[in-house]
N, C-alpha and C. Protein backbone atom coordinates (compact mmCIF):
# COMPACT_ATOMS: atom_id res chain seq x y z
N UNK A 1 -85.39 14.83 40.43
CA UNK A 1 -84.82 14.45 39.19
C UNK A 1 -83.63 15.36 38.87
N UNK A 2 -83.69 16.65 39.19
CA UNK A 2 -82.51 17.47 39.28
C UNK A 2 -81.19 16.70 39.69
N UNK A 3 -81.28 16.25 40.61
CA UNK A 3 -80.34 16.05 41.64
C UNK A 3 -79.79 14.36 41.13
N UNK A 4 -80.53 13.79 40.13
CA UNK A 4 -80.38 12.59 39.59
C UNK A 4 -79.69 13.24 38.29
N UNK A 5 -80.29 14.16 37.71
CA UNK A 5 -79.11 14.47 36.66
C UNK A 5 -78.34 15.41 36.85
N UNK A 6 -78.01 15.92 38.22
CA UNK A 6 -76.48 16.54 38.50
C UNK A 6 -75.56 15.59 38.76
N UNK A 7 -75.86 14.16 39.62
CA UNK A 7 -74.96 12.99 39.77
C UNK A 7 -74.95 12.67 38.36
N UNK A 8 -75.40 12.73 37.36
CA UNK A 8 -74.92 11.77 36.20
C UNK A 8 -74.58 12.88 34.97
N UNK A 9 -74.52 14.64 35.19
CA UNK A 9 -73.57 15.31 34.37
C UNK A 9 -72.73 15.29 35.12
N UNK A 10 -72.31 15.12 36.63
CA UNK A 10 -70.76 15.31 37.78
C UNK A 10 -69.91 14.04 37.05
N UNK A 11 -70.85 12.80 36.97
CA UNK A 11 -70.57 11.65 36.61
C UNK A 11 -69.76 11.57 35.06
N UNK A 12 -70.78 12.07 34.47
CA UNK A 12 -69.81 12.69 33.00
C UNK A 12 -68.73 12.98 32.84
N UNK A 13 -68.62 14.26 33.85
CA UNK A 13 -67.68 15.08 33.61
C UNK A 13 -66.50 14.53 33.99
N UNK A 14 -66.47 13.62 34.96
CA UNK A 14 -65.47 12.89 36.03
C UNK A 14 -64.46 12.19 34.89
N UNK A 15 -65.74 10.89 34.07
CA UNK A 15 -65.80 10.37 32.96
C UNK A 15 -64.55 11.40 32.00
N UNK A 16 -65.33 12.28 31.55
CA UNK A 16 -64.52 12.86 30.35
C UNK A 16 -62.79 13.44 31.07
N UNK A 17 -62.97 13.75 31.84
CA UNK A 17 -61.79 14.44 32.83
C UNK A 17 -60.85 12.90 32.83
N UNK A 18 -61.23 11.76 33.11
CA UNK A 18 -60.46 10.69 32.90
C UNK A 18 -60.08 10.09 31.64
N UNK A 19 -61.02 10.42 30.82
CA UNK A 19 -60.58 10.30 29.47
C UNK A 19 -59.76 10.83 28.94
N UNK A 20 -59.99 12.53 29.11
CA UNK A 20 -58.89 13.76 28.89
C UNK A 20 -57.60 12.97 29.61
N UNK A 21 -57.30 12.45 30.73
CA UNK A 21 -55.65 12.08 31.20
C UNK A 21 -55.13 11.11 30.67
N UNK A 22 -56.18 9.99 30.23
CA UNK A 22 -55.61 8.63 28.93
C UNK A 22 -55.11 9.15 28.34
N UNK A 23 -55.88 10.16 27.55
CA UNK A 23 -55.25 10.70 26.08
C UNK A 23 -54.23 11.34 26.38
N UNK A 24 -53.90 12.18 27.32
CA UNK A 24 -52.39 12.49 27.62
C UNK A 24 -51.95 11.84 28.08
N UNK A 25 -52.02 11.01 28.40
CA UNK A 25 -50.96 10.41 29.34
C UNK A 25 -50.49 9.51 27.63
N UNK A 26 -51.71 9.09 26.90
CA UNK A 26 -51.39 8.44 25.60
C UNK A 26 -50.76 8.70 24.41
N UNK A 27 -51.22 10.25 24.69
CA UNK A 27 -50.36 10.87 23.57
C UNK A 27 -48.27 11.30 24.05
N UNK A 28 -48.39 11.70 25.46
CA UNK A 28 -47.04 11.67 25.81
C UNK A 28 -46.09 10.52 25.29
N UNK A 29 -47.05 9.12 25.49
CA UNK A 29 -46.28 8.18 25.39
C UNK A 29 -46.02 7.47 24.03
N UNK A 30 -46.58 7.71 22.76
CA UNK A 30 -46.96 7.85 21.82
C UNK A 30 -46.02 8.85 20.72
N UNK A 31 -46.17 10.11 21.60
CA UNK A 31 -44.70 11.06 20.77
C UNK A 31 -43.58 10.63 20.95
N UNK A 32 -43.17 9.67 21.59
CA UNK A 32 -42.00 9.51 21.87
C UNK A 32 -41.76 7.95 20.94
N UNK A 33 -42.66 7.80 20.42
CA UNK A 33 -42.98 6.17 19.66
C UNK A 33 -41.72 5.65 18.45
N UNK A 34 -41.41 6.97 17.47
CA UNK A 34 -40.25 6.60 16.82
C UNK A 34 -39.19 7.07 17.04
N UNK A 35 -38.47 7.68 17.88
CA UNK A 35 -37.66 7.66 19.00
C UNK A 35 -37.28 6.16 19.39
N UNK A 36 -38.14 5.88 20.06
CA UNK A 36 -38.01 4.03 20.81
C UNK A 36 -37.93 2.89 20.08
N UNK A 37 -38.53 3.60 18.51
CA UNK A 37 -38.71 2.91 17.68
C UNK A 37 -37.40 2.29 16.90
N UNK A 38 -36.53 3.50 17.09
CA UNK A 38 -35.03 3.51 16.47
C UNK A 38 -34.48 3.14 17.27
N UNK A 39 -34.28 3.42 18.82
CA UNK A 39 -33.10 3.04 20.09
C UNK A 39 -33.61 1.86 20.07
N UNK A 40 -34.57 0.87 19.76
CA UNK A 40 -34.85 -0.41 20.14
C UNK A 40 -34.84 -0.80 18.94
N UNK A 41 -34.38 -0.79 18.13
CA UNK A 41 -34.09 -1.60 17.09
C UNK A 41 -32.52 -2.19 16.73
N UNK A 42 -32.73 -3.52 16.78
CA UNK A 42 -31.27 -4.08 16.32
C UNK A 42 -30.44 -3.92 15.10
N UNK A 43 -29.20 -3.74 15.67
CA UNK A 43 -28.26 -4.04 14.54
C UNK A 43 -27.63 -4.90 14.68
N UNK A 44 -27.17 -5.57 12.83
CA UNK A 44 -26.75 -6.62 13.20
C UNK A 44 -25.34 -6.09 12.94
N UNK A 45 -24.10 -6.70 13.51
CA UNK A 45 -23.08 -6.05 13.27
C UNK A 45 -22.03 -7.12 12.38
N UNK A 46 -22.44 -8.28 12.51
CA UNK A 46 -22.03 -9.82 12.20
C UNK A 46 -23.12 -10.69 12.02
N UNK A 47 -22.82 -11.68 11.29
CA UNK A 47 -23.78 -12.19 10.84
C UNK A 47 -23.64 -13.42 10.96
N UNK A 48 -24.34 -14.73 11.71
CA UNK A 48 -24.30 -15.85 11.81
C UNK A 48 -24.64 -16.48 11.19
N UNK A 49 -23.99 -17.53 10.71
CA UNK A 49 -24.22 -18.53 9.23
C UNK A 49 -24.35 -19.66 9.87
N UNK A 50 -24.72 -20.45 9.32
CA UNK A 50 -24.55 -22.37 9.73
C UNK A 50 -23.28 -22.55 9.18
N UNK A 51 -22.95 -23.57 10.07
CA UNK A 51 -21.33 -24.21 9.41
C UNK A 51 -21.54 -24.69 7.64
N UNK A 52 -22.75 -25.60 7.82
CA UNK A 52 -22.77 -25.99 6.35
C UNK A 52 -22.36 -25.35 5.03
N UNK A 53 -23.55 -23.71 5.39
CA UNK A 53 -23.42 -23.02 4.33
C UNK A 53 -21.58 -22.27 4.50
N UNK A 54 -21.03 -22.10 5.59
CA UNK A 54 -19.33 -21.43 5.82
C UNK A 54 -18.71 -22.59 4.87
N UNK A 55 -19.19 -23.70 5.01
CA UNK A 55 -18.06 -24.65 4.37
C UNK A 55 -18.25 -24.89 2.96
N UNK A 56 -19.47 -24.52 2.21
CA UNK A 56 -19.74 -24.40 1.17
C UNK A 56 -18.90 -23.07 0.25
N UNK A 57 -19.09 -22.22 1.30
CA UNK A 57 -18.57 -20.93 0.40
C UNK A 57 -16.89 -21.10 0.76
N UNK A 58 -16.10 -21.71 1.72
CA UNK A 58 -14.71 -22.09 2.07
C UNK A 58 -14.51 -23.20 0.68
N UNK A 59 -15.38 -24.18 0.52
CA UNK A 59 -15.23 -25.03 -0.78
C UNK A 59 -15.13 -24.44 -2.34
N UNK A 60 -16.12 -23.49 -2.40
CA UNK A 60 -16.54 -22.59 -3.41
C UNK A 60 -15.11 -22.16 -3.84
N UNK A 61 -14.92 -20.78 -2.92
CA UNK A 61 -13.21 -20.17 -2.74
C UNK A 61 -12.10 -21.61 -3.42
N UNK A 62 -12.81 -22.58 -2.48
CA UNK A 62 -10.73 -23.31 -2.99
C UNK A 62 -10.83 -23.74 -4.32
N UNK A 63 -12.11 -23.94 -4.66
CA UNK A 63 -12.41 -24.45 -6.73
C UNK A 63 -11.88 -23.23 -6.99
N UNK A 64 -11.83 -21.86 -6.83
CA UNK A 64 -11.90 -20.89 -7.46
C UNK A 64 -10.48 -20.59 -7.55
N UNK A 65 -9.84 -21.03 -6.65
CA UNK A 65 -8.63 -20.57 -6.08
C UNK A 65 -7.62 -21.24 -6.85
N UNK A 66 -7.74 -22.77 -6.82
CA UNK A 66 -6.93 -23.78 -7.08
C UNK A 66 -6.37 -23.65 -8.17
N UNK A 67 -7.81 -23.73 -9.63
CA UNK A 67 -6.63 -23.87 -10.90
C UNK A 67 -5.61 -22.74 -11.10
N UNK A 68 -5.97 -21.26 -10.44
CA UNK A 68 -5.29 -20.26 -10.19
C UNK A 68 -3.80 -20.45 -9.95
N UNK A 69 -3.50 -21.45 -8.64
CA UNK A 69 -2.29 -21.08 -7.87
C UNK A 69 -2.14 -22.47 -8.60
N UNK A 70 -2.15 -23.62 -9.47
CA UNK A 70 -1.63 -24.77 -9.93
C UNK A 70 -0.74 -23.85 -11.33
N UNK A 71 -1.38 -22.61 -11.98
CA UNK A 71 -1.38 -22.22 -13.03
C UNK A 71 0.31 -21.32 -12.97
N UNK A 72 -0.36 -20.44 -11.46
CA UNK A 72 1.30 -20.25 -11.24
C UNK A 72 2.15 -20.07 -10.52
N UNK A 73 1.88 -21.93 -9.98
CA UNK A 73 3.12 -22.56 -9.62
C UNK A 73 3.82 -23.43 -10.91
N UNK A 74 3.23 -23.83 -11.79
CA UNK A 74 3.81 -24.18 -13.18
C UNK A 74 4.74 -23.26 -13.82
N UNK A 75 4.10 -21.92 -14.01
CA UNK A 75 5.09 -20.82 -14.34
C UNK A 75 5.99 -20.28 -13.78
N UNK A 76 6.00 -20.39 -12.26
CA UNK A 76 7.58 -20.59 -11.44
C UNK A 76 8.19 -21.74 -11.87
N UNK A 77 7.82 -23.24 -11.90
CA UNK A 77 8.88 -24.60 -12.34
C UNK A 77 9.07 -24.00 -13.31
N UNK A 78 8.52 -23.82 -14.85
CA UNK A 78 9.01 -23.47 -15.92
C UNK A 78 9.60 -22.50 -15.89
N UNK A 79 9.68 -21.30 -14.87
CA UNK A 79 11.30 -19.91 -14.94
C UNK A 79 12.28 -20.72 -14.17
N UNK A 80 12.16 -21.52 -13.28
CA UNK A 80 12.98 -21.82 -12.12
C UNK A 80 14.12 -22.69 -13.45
N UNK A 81 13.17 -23.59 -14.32
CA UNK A 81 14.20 -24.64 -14.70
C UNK A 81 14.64 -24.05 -16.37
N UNK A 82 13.91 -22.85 -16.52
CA UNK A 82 14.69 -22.16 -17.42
C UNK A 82 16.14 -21.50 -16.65
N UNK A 83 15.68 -20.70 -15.91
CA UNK A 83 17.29 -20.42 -15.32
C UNK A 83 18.20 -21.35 -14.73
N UNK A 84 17.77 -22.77 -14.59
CA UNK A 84 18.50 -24.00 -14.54
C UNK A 84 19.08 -24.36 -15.80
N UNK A 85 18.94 -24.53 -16.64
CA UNK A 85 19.00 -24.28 -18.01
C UNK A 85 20.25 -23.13 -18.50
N UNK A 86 19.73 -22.01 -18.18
CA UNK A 86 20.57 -21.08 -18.28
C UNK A 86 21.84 -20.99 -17.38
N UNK A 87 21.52 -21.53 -16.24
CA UNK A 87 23.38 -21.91 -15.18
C UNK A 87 23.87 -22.71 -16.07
N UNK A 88 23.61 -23.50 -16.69
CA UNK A 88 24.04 -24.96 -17.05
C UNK A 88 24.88 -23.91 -18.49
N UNK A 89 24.34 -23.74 -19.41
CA UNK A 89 24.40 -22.72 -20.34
C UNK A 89 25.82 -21.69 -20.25
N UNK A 90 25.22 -21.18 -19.42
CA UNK A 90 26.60 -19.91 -18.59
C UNK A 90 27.71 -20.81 -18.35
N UNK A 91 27.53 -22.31 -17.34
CA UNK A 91 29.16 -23.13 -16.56
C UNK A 91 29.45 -23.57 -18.02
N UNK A 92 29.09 -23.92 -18.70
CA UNK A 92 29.44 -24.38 -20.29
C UNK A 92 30.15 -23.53 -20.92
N UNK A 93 29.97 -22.28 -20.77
CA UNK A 93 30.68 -21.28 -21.90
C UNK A 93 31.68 -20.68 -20.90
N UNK A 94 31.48 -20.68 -19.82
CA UNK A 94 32.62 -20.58 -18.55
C UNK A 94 33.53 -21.66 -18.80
N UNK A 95 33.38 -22.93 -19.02
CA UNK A 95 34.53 -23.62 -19.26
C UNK A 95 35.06 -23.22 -20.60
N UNK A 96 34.06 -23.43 -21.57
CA UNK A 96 34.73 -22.58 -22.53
C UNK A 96 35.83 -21.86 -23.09
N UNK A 97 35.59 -20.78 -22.05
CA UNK A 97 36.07 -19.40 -22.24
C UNK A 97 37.50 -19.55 -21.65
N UNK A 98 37.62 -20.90 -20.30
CA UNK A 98 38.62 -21.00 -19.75
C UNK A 98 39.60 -21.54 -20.61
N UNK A 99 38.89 -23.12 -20.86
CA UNK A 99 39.52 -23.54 -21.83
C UNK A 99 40.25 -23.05 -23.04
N UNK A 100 39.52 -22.06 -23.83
CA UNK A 100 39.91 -21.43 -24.58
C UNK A 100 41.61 -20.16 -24.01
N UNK A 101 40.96 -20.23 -22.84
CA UNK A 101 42.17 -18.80 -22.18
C UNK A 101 43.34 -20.16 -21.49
N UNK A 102 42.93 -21.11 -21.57
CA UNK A 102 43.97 -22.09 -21.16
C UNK A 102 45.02 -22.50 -22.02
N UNK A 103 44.18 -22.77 -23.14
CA UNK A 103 45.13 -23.49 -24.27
C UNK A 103 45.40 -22.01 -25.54
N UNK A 104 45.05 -20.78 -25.12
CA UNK A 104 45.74 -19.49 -25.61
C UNK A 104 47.64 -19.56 -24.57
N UNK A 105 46.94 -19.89 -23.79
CA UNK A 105 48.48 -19.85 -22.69
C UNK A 105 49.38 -20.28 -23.12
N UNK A 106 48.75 -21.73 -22.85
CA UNK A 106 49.28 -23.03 -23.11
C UNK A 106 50.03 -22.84 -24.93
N UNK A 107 49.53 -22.38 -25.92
CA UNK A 107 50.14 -22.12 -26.93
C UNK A 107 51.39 -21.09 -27.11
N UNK A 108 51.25 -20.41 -26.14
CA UNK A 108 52.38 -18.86 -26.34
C UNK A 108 53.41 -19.85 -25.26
N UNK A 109 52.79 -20.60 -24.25
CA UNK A 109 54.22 -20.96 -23.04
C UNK A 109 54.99 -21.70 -23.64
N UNK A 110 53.96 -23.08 -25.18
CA UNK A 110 54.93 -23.81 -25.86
C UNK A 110 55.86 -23.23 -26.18
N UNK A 111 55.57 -21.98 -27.26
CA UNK A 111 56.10 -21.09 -28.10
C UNK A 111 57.33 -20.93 -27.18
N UNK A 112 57.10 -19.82 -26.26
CA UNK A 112 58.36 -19.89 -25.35
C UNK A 112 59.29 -21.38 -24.91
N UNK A 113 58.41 -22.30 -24.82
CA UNK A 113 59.42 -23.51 -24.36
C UNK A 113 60.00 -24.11 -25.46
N UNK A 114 59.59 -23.80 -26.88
CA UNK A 114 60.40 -24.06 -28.37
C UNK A 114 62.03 -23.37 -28.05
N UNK A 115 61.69 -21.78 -27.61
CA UNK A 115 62.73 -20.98 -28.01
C UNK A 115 63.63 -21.44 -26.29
N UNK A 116 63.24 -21.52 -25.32
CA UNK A 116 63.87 -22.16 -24.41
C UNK A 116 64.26 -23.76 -24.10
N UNK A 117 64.35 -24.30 -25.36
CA UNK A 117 64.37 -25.65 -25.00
C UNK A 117 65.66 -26.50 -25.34
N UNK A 118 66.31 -25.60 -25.87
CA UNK A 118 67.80 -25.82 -25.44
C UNK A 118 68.20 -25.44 -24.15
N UNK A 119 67.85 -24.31 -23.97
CA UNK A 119 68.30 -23.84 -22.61
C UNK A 119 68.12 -24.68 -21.91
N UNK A 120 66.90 -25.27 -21.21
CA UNK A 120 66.31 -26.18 -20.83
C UNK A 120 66.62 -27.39 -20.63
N UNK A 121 67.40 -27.93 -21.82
CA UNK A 121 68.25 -29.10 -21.87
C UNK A 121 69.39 -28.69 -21.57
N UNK A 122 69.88 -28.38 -21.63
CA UNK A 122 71.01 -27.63 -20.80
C UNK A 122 70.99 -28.05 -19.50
N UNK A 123 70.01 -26.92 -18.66
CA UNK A 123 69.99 -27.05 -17.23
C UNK A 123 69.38 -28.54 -16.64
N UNK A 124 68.89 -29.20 -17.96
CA UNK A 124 68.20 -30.76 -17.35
C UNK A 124 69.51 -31.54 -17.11
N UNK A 125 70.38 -31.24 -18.64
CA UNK A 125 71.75 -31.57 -18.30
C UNK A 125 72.87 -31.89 -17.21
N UNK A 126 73.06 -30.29 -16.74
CA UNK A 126 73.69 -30.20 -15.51
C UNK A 126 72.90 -30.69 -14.74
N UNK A 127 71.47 -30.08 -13.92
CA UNK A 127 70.67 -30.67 -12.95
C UNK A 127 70.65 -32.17 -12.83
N UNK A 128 71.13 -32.86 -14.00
CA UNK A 128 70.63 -34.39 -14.01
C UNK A 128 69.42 -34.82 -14.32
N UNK A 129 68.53 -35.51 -14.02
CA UNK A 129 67.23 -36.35 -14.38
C UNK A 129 66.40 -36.01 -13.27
N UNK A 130 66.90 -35.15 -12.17
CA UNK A 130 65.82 -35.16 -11.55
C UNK A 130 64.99 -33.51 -12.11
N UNK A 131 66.14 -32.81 -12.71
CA UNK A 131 65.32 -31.61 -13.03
C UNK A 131 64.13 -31.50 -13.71
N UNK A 132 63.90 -31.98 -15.02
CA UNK A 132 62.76 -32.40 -15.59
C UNK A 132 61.49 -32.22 -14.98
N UNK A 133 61.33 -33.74 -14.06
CA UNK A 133 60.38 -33.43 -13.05
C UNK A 133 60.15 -32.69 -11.79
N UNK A 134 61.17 -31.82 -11.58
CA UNK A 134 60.72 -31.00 -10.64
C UNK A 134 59.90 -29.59 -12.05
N UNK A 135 59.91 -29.52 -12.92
CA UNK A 135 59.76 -28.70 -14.06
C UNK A 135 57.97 -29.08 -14.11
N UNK A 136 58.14 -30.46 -14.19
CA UNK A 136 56.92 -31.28 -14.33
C UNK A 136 55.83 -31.21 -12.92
N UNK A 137 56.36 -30.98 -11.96
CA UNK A 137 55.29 -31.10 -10.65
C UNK A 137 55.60 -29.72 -10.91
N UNK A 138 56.48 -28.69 -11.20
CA UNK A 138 54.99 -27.14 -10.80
C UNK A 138 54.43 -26.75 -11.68
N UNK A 139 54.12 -27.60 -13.14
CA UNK A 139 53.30 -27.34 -13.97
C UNK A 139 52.33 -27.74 -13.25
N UNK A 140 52.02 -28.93 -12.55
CA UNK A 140 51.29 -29.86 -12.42
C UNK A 140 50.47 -29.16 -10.89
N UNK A 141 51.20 -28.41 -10.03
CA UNK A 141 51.28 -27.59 -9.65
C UNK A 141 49.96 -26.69 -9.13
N UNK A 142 50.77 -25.98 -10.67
CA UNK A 142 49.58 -24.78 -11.19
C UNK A 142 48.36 -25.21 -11.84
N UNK A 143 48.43 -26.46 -12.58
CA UNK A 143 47.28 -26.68 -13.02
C UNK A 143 46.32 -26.77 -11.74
N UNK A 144 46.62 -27.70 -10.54
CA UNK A 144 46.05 -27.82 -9.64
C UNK A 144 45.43 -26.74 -9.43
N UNK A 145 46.39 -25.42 -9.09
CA UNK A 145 45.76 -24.16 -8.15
C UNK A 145 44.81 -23.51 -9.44
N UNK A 146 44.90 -23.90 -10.58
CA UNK A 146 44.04 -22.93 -11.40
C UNK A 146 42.54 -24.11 -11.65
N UNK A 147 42.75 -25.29 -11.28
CA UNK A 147 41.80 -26.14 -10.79
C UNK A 147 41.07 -25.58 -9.53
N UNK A 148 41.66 -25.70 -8.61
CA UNK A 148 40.82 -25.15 -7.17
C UNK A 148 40.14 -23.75 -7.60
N UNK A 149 40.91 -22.71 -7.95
CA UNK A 149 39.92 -21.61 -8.46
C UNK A 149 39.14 -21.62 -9.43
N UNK A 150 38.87 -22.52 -10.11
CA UNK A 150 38.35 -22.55 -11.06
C UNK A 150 36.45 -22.85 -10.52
N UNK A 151 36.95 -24.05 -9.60
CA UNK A 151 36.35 -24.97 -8.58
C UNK A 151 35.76 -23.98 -7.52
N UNK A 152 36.03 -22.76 -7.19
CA UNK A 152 35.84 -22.26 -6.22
C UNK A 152 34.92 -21.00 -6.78
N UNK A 153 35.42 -20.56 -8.25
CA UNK A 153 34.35 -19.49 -8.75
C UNK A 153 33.11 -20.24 -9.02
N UNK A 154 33.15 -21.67 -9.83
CA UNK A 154 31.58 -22.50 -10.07
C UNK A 154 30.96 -22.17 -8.77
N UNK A 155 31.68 -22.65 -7.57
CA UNK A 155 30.94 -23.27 -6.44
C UNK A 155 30.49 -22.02 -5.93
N UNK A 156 30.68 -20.39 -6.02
CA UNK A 156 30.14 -19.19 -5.70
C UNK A 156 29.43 -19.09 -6.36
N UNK A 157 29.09 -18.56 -7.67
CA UNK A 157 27.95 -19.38 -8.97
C UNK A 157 26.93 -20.06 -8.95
N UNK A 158 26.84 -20.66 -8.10
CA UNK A 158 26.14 -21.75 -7.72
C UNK A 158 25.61 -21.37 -6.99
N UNK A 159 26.10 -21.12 -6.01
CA UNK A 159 25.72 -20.74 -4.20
C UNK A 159 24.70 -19.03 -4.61
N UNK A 160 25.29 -18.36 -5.29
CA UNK A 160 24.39 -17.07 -5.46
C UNK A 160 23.57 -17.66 -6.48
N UNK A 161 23.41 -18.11 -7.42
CA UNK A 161 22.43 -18.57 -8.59
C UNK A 161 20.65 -19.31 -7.31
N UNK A 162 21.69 -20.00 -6.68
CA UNK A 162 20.70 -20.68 -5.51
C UNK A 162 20.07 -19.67 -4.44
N UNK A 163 21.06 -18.40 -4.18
CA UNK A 163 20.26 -17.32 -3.14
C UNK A 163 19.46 -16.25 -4.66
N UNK A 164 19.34 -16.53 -5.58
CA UNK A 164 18.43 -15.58 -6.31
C UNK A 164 17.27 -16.64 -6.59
N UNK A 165 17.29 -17.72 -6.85
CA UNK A 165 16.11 -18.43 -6.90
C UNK A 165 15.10 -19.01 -5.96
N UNK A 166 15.88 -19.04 -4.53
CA UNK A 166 15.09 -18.75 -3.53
C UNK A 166 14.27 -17.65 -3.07
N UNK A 167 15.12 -16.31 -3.48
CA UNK A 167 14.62 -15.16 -3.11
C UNK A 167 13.51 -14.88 -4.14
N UNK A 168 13.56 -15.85 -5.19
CA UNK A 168 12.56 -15.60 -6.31
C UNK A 168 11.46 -16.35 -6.29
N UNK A 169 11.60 -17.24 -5.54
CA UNK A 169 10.48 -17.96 -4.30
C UNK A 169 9.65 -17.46 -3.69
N UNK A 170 10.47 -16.74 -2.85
CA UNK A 170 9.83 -16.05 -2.12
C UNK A 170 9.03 -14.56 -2.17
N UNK A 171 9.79 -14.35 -3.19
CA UNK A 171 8.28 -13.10 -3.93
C UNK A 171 7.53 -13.74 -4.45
N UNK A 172 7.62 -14.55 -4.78
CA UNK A 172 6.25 -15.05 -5.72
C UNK A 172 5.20 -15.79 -4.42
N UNK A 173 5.76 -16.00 -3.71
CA UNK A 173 4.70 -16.75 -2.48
C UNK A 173 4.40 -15.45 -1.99
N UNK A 174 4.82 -14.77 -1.71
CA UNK A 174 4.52 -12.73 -1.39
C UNK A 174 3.42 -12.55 -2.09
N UNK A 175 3.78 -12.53 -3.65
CA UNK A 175 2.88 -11.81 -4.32
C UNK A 175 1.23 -12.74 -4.44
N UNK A 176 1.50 -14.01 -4.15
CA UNK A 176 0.49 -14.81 -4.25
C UNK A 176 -0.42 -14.40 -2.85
N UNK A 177 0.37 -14.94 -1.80
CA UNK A 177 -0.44 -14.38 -0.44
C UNK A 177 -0.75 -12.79 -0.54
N UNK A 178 -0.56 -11.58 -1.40
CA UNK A 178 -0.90 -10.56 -1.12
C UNK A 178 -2.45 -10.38 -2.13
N UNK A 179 -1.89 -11.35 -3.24
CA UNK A 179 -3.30 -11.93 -3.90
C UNK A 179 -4.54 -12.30 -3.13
């Protein structure tokens, strides 16, 4: 019976000696548990949606967006056609001003052609009948050339009035897209 319970304390011991290496071998693998726990865990870095819900929140945005940019693009037409308004305004008092500096002229050159208008008849005199109208085409003349410049400052006026309202365009589509 000795020898029956030395095979079954050897047997034990074998037993516990294999148990003892689970547990290490269990506990080695075990300390290392939240460690693995963190390197094996995902991140998400992006996030996948269904189209449905992308096109919902893309729909969402343009309600949100819209009465926004309807609100001011109205308030560009209404500056754009105020300073339309205001060219119109300005070429008006530009003629004006001409007019006015025309027929200031035109009053002092009479004046002078009162006090020269004997003279005048005179030289229509000698000259004959054709002098007159040669008198008459370089008035006619000058009106022309103070026509063409006249014609030529509007049409610069114009042309820059048109490169500031474009350029005023184009900040505002700036400032909207930086919106």
């Amino acid at each position: 019976m000795a020898s029956s319970l030395a095979s079954s304390v050897t047997s034990l011991q074998s037993s516990l000696q294999l148990l003892d290496n689970s547990i290490t071998t269990l506990d080695s693998g075990v300390n290392d548990f939240p460690r693995l726990c963190k390197v094996l865990q995902t991140t998400r870095h992006f996030e996948l949606l269904p189209e449905p819900t992308l096109r919902e929140a893309q729909q969402s945005l343009l309600d949100e967006i819209t009465p926004s940019i309807a609100h001011l693009l109205s308030l560009a037409s209404n500056h754009v056609e105020r300073l339309l308004r205001r060219e119109e305004g300005l070429k008006a008092k530009c003629d004006l001003q001409e007019g006015r500096l025309s027929s200031k002229s035109e009053g002092r050159a009479s004046a002078s052609r009162g006090q020269n208008k004997s003279s005048s008849a005179m030289r229509g005199q000698l000259a004959g009948p054709g002098g007159a109208s040669t008198a008459n085409a370089a008035s006619k003349a000058a009106e022309l050339r103070r026509l063409v410049q006249k014609k030529e400052r509007l049409k610069y006026a114009v042309d820059r009035l048109e490169l500031q309202s474009t350029q005023r365009e184009r900040q505002l589509r700036k400032s909207m897209a930086a919106q």
